[in-house]
PDB file of N, CA and C in Angstrom:
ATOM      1  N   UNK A   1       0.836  -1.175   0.000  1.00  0.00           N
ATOM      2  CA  UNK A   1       0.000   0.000   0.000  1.00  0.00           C
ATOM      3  C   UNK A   1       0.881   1.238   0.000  1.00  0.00           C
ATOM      4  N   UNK A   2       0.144   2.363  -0.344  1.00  0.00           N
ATOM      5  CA  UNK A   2       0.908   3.703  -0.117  1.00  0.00           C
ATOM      6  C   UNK A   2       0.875   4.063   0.793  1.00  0.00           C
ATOM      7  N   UNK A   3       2.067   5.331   1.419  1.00  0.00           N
ATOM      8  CA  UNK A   3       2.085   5.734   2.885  1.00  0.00           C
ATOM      9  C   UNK A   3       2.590   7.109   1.810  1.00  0.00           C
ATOM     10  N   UNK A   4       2.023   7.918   3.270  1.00  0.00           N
ATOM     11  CA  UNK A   4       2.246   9.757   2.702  1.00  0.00           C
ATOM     12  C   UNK A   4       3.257  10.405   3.808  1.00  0.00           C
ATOM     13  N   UNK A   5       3.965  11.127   4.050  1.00  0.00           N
ATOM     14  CA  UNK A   5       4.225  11.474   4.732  1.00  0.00           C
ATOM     15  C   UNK A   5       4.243  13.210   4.507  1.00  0.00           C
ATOM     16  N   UNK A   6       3.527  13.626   5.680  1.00  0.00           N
ATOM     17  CA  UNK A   6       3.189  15.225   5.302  1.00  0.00           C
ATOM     18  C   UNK A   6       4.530  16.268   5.724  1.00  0.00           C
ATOM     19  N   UNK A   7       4.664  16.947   5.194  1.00  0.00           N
ATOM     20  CA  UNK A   7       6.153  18.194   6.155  1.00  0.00           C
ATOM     21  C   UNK A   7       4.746  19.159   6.057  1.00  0.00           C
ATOM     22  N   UNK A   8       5.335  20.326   7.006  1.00  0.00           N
ATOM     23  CA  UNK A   8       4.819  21.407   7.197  1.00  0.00           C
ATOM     24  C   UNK A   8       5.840  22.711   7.112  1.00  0.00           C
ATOM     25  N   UNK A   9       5.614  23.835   6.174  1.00  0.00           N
ATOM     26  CA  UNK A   9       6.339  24.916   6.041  1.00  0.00           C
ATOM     27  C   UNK A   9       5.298  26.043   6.680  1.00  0.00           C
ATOM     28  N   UNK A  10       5.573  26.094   7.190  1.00  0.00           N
ATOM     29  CA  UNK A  10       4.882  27.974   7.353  1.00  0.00           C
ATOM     30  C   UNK A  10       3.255  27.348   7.767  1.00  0.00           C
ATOM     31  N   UNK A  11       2.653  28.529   6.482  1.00  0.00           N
ATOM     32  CA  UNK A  11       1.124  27.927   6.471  1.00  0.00           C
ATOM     33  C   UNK A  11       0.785  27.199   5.508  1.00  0.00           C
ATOM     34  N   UNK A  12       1.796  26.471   4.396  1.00  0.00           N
ATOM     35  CA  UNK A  12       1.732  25.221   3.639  1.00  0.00           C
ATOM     36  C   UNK A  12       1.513  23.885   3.895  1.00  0.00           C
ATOM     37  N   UNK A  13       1.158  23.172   3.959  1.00  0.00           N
ATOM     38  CA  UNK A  13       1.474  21.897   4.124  1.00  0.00           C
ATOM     39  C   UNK A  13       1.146  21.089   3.097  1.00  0.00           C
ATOM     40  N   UNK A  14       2.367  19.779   2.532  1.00  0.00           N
ATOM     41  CA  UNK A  14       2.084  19.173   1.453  1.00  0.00           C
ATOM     42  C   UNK A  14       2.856  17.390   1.875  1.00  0.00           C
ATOM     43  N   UNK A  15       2.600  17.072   1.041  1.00  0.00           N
ATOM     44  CA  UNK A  15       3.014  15.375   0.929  1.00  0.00           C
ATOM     45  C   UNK A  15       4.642  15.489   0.326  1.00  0.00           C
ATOM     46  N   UNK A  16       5.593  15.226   1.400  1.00  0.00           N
ATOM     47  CA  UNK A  16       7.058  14.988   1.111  1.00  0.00           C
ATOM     48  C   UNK A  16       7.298  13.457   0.083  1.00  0.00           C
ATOM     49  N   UNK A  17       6.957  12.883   0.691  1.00  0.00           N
ATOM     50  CA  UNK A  17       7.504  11.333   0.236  1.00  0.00           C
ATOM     51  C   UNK A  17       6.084  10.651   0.606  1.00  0.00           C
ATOM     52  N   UNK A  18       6.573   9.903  -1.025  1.00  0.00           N
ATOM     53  CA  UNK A  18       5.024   8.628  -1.379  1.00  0.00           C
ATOM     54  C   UNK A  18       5.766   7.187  -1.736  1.00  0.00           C
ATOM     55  N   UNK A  19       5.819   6.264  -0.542  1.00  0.00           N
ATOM     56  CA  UNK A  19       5.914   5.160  -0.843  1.00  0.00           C
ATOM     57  C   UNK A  19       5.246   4.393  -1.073  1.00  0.00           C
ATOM     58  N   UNK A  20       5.299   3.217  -2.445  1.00  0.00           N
ATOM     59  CA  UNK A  20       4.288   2.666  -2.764  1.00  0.00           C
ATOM     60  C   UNK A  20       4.833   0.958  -3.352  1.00  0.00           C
ATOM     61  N   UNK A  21       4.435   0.539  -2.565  1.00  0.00           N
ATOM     62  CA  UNK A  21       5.174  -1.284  -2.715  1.00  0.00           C
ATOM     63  C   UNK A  21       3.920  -1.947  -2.676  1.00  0.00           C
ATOM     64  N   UNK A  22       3.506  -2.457  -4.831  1.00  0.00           N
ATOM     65  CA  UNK A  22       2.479  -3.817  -4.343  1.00  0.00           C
ATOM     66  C   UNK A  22       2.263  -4.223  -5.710  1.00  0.00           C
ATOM     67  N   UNK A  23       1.930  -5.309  -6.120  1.00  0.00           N
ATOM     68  CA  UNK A  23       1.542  -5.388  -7.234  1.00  0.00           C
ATOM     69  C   UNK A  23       0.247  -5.323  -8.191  1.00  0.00           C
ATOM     70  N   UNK A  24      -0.712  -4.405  -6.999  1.00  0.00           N
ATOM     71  CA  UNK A  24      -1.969  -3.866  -7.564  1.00  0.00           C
ATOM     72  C   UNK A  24      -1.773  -2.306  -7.973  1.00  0.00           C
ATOM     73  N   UNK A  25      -2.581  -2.131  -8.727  1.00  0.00           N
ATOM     74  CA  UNK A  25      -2.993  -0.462  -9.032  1.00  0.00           C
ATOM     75  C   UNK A  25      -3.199   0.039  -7.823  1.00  0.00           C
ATOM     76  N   UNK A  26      -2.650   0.820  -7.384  1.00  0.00           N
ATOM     77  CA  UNK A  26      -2.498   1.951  -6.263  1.00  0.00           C
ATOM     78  C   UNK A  26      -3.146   3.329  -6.898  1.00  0.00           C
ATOM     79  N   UNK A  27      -3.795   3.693  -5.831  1.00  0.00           N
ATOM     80  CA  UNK A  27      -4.587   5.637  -5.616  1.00  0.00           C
ATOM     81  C   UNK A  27      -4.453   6.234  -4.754  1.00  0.00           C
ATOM     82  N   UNK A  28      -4.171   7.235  -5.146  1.00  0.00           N
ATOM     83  CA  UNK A  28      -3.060   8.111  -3.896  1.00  0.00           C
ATOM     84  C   UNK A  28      -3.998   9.047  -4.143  1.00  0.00           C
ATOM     85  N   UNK A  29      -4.507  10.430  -3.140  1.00  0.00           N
ATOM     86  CA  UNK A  29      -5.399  11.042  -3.279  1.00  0.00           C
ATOM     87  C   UNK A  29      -4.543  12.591  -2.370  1.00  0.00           C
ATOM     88  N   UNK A  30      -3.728  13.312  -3.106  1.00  0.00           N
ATOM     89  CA  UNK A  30      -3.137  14.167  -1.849  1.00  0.00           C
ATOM     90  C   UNK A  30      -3.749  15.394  -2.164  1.00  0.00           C
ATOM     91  N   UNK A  31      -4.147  16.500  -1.115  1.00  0.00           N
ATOM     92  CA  UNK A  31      -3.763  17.538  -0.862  1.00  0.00           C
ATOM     93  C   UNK A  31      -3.466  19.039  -0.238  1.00  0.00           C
ATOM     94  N   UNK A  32      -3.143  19.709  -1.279  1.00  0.00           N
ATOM     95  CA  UNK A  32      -2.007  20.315  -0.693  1.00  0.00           C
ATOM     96  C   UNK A  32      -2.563  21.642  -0.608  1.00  0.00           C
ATOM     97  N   UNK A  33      -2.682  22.966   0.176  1.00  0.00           N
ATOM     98  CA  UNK A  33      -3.344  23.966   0.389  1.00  0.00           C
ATOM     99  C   UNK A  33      -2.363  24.964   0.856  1.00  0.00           C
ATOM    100  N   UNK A  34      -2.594  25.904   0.308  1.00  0.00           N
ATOM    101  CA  UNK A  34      -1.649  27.510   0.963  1.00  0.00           C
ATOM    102  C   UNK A  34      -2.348  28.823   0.616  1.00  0.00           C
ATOM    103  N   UNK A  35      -2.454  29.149   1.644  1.00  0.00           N
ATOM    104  CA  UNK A  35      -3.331  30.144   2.000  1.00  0.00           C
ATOM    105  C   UNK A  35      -1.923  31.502   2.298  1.00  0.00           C
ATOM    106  N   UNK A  36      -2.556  32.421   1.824  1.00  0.00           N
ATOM    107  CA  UNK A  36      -1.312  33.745   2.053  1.00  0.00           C
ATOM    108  C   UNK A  36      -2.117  35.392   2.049  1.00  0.00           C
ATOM    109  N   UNK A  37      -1.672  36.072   3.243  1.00  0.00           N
ATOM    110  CA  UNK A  37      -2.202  36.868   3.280  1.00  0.00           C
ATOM    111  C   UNK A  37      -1.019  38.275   2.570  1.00  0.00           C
ATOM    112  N   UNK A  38      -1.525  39.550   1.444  1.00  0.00           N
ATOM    113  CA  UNK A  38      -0.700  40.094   0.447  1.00  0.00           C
ATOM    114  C   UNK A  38      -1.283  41.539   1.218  1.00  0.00           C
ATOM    115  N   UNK A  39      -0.140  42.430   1.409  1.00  0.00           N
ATOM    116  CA  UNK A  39      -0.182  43.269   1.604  1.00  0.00           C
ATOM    117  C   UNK A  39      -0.616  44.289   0.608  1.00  0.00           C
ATOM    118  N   UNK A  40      -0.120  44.255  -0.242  1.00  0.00           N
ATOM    119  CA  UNK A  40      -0.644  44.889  -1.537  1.00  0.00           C
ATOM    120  C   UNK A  40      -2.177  45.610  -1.723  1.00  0.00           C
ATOM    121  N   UNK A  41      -2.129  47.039  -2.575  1.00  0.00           N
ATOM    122  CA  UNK A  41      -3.234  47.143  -2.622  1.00  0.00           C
ATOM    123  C   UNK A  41      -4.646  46.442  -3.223  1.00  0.00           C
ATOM    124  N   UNK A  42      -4.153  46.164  -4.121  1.00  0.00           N
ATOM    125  CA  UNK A  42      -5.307  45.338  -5.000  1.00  0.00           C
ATOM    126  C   UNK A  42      -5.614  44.325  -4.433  1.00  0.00           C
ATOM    127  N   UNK A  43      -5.119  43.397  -3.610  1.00  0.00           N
ATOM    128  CA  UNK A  43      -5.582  41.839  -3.828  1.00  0.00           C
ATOM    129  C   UNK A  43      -5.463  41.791  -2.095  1.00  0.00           C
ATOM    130  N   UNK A  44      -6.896  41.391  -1.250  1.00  0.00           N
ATOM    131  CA  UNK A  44      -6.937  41.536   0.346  1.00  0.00           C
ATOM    132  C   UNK A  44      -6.385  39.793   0.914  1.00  0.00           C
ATOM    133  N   UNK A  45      -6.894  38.584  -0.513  1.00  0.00           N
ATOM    134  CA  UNK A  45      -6.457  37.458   0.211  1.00  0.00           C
ATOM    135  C   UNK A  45      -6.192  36.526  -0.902  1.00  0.00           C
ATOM    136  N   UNK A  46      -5.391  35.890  -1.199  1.00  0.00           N
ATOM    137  CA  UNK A  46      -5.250  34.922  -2.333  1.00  0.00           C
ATOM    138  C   UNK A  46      -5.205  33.345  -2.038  1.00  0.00           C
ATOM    139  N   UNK A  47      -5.974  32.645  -2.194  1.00  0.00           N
ATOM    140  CA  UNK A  47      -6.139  31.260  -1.914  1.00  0.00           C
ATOM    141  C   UNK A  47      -5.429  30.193  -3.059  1.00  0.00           C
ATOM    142  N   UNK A  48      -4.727  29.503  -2.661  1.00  0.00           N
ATOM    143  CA  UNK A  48      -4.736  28.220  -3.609  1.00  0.00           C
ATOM    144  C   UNK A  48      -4.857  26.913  -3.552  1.00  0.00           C
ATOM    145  N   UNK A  49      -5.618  26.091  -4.324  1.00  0.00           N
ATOM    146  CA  UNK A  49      -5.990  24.452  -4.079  1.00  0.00           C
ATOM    147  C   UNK A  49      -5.323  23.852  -4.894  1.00  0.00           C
ATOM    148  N   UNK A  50      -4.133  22.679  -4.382  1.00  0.00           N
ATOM    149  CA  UNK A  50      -3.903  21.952  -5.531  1.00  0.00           C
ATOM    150  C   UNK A  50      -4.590  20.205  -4.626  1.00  0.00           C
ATOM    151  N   UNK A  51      -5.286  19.447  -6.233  1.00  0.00           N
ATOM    152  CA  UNK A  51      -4.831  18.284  -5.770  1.00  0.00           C
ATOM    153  C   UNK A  51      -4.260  17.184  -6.406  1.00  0.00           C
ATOM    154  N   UNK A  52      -3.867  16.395  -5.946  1.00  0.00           N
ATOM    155  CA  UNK A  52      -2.903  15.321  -7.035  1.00  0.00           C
ATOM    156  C   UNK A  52      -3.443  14.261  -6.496  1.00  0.00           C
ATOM    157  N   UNK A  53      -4.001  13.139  -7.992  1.00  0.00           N
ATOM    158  CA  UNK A  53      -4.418  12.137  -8.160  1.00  0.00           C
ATOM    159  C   UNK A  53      -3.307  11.056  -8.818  1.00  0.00           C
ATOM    160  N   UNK A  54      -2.776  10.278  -7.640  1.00  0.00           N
ATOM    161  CA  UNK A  54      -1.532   9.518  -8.149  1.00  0.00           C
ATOM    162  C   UNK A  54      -2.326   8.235  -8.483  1.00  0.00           C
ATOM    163  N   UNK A  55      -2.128   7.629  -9.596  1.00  0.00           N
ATOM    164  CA  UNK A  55      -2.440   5.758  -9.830  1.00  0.00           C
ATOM    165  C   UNK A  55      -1.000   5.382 -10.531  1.00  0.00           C
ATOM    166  N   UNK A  56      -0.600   4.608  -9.529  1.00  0.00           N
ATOM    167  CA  UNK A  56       1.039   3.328  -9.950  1.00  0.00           C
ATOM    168  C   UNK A  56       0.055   1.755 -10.273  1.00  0.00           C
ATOM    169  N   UNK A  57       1.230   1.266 -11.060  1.00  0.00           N
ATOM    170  CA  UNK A  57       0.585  -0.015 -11.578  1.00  0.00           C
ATOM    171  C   UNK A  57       1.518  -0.523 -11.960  1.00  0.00           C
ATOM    172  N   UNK A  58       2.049  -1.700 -11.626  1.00  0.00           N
ATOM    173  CA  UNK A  58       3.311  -2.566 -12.292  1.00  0.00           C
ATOM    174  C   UNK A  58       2.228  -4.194 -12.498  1.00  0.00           C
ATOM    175  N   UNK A  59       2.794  -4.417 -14.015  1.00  0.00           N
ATOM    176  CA  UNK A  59       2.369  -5.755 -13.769  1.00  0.00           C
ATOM    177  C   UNK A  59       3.318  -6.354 -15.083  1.00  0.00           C
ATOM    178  N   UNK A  60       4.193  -7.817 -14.764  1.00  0.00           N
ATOM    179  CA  UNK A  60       5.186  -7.615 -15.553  1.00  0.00           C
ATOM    180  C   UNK A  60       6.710  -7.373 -15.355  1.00  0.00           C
ATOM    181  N   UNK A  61       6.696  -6.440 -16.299  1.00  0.00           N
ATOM    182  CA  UNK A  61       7.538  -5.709 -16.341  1.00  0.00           C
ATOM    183  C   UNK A  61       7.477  -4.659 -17.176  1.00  0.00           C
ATOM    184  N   UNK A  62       5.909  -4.418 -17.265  1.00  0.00           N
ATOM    185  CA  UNK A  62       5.940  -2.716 -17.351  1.00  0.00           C
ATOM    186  C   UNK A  62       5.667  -1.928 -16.018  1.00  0.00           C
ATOM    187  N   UNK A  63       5.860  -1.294 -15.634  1.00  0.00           N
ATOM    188  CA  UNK A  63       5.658  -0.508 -15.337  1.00  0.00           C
ATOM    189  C   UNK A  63       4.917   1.505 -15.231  1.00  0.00           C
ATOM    190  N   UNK A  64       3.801   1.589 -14.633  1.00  0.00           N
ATOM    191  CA  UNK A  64       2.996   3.161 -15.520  1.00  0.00           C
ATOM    192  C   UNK A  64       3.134   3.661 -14.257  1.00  0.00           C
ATOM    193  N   UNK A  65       3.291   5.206 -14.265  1.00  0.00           N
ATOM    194  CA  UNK A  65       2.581   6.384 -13.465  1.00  0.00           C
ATOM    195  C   UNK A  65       2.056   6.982 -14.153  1.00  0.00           C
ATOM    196  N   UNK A  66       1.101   7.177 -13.339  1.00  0.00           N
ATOM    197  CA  UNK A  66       0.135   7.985 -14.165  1.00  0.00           C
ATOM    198  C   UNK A  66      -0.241   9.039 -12.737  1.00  0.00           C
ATOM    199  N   UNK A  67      -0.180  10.798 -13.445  1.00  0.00           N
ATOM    200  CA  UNK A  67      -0.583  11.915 -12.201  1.00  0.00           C
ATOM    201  C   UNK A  67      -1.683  12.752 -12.686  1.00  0.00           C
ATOM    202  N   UNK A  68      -2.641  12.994 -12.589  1.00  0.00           N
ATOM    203  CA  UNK A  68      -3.500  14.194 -12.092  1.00  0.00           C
ATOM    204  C   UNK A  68      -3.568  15.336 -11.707  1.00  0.00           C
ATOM    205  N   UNK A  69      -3.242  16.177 -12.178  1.00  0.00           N
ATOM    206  CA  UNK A  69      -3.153  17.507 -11.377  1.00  0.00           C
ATOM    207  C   UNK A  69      -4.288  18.323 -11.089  1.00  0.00           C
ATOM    208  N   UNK A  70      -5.077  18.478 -10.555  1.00  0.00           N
ATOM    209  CA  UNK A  70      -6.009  19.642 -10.104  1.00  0.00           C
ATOM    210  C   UNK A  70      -5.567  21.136  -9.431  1.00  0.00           C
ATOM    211  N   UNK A  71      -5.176  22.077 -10.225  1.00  0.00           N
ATOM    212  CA  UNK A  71      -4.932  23.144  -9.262  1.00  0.00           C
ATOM    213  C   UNK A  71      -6.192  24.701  -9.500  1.00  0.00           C
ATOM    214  N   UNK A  72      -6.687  24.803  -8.335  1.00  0.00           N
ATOM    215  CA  UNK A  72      -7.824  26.059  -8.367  1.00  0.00           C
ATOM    216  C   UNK A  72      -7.105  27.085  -7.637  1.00  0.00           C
ATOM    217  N   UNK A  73      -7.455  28.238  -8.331  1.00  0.00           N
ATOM    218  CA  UNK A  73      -6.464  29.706  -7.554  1.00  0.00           C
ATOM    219  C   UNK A  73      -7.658  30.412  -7.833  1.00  0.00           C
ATOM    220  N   UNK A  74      -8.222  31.059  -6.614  1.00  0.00           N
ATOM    221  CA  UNK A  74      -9.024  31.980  -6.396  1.00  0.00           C
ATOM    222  C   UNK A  74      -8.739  33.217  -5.890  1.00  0.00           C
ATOM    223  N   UNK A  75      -8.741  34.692  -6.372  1.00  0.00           N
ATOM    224  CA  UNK A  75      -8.173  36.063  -6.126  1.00  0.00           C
ATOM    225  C   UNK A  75      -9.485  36.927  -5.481  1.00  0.00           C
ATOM    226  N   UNK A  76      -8.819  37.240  -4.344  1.00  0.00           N
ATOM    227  CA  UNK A  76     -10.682  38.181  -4.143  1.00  0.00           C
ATOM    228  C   UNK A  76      -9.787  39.542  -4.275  1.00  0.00           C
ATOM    229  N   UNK A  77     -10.309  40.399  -4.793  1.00  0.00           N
ATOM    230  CA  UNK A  77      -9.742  41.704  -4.966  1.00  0.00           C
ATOM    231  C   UNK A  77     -10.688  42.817  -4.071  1.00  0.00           C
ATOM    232  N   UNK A  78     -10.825  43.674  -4.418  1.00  0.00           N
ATOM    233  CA  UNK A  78     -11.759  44.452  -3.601  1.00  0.00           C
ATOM    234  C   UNK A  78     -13.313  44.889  -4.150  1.00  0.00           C
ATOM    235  N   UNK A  79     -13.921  43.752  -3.699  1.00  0.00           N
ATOM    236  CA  UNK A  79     -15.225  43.550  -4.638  1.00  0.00           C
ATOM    237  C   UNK A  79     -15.439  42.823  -5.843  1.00  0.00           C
ATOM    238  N   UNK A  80     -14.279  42.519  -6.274  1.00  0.00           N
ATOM    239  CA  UNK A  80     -14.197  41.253  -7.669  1.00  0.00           C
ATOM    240  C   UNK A  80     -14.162  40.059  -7.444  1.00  0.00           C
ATOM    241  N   UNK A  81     -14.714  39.223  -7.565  1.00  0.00           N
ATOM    242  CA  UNK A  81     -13.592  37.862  -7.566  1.00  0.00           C
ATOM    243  C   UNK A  81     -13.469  37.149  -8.760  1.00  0.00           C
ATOM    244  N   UNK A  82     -11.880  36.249  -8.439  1.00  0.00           N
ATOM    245  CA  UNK A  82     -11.518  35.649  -9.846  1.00  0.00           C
ATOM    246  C   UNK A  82     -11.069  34.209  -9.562  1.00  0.00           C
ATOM    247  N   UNK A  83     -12.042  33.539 -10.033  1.00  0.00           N
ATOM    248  CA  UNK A  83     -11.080  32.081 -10.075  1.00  0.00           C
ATOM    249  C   UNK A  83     -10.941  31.350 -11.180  1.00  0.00           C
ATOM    250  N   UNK A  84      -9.665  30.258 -11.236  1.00  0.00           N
ATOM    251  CA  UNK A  84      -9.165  30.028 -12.278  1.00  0.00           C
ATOM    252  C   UNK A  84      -9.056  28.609 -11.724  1.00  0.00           C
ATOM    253  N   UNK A  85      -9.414  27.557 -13.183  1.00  0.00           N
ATOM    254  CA  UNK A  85      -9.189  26.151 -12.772  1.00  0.00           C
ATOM    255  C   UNK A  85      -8.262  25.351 -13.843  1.00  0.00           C
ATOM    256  N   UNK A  86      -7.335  25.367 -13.123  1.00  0.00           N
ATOM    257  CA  UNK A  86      -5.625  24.378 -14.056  1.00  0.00           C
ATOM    258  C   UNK A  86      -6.092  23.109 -14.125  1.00  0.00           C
ATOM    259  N   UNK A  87      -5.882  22.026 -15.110  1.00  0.00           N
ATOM    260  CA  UNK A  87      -5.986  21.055 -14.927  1.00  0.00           C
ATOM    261  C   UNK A  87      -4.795  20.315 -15.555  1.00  0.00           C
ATOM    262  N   UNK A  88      -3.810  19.793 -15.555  1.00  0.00           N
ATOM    263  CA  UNK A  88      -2.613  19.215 -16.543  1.00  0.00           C
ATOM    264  C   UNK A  88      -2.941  18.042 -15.948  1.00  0.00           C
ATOM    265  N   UNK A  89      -2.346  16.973 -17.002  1.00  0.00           N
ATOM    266  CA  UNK A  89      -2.438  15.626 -17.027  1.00  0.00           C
ATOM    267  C   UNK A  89      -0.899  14.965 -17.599  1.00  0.00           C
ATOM    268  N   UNK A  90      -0.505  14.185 -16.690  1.00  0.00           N
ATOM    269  CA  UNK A  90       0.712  14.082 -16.993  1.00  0.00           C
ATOM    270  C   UNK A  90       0.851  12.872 -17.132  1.00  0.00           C
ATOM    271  N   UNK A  91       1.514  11.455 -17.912  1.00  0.00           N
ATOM    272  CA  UNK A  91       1.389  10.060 -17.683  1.00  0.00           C
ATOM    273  C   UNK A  91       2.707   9.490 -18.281  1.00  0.00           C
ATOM    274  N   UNK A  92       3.635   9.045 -17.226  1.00  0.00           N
ATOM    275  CA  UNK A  92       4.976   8.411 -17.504  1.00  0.00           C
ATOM    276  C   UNK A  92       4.474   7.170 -17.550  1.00  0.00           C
ATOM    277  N   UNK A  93       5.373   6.413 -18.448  1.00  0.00           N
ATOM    278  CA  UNK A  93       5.471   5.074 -18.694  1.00  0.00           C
ATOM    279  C   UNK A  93       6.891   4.631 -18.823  1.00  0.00           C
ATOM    280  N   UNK A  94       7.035   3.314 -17.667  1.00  0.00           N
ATOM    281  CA  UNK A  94       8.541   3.001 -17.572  1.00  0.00           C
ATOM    282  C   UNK A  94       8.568   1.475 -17.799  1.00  0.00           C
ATOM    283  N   UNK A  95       9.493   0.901 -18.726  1.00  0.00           N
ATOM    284  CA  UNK A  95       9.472  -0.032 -19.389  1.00  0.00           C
ATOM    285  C   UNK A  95      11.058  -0.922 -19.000  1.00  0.00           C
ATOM    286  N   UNK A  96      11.198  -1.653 -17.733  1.00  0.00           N
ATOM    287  CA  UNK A  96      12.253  -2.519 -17.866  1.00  0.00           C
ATOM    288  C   UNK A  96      12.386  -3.726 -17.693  1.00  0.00           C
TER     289      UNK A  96
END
């Protein structure tokens, strides 16, 4: 199975190290949040969501990762708001 292990920076916190030993499809579900307060005039609070959808799979001797990215960034300005939704999809394949 997978194990997560979280660090903590500041007011970040995210998943350091993902170990994952098995010969089933594994789902890893992490995430990661940072919140920051901007002095600046325009912008009173800026939020960001990421999350990452890990699936590993060995069977063989292939080997796949496959990642997920979800990231949402929401801007409140002074009376506006703006949010924006990232999505990248990323999929290694390792063959030995």
């Amino acid at each position: 199975m997978g194990r997560a292990e979280p660090e903590c920076e500041g007011s970040a916190w995210h998943t350091g190290h993902i170990h994952i030993i098995s010969s089933s499809p594994v789902h890893v579900a992490t995430k990661v949040g940072y919140s920051s307060f901007l002095m600046e005039a325009s912008y009173s609070i800026v939020y960001m969501d990421h999350i990452f959808l890990i699936h590993s799979s060995v069977e063989g001797h292939l080997g796949s990762f496959h990642s997920l990215a979800t990231v949402a960034i929401a801007a409140i300005n002074t009376g506006v708001q703006m949010a924006l939704l990232f999505t990248p999809s990323v999929i290694f394949e390792v063959k030995t």
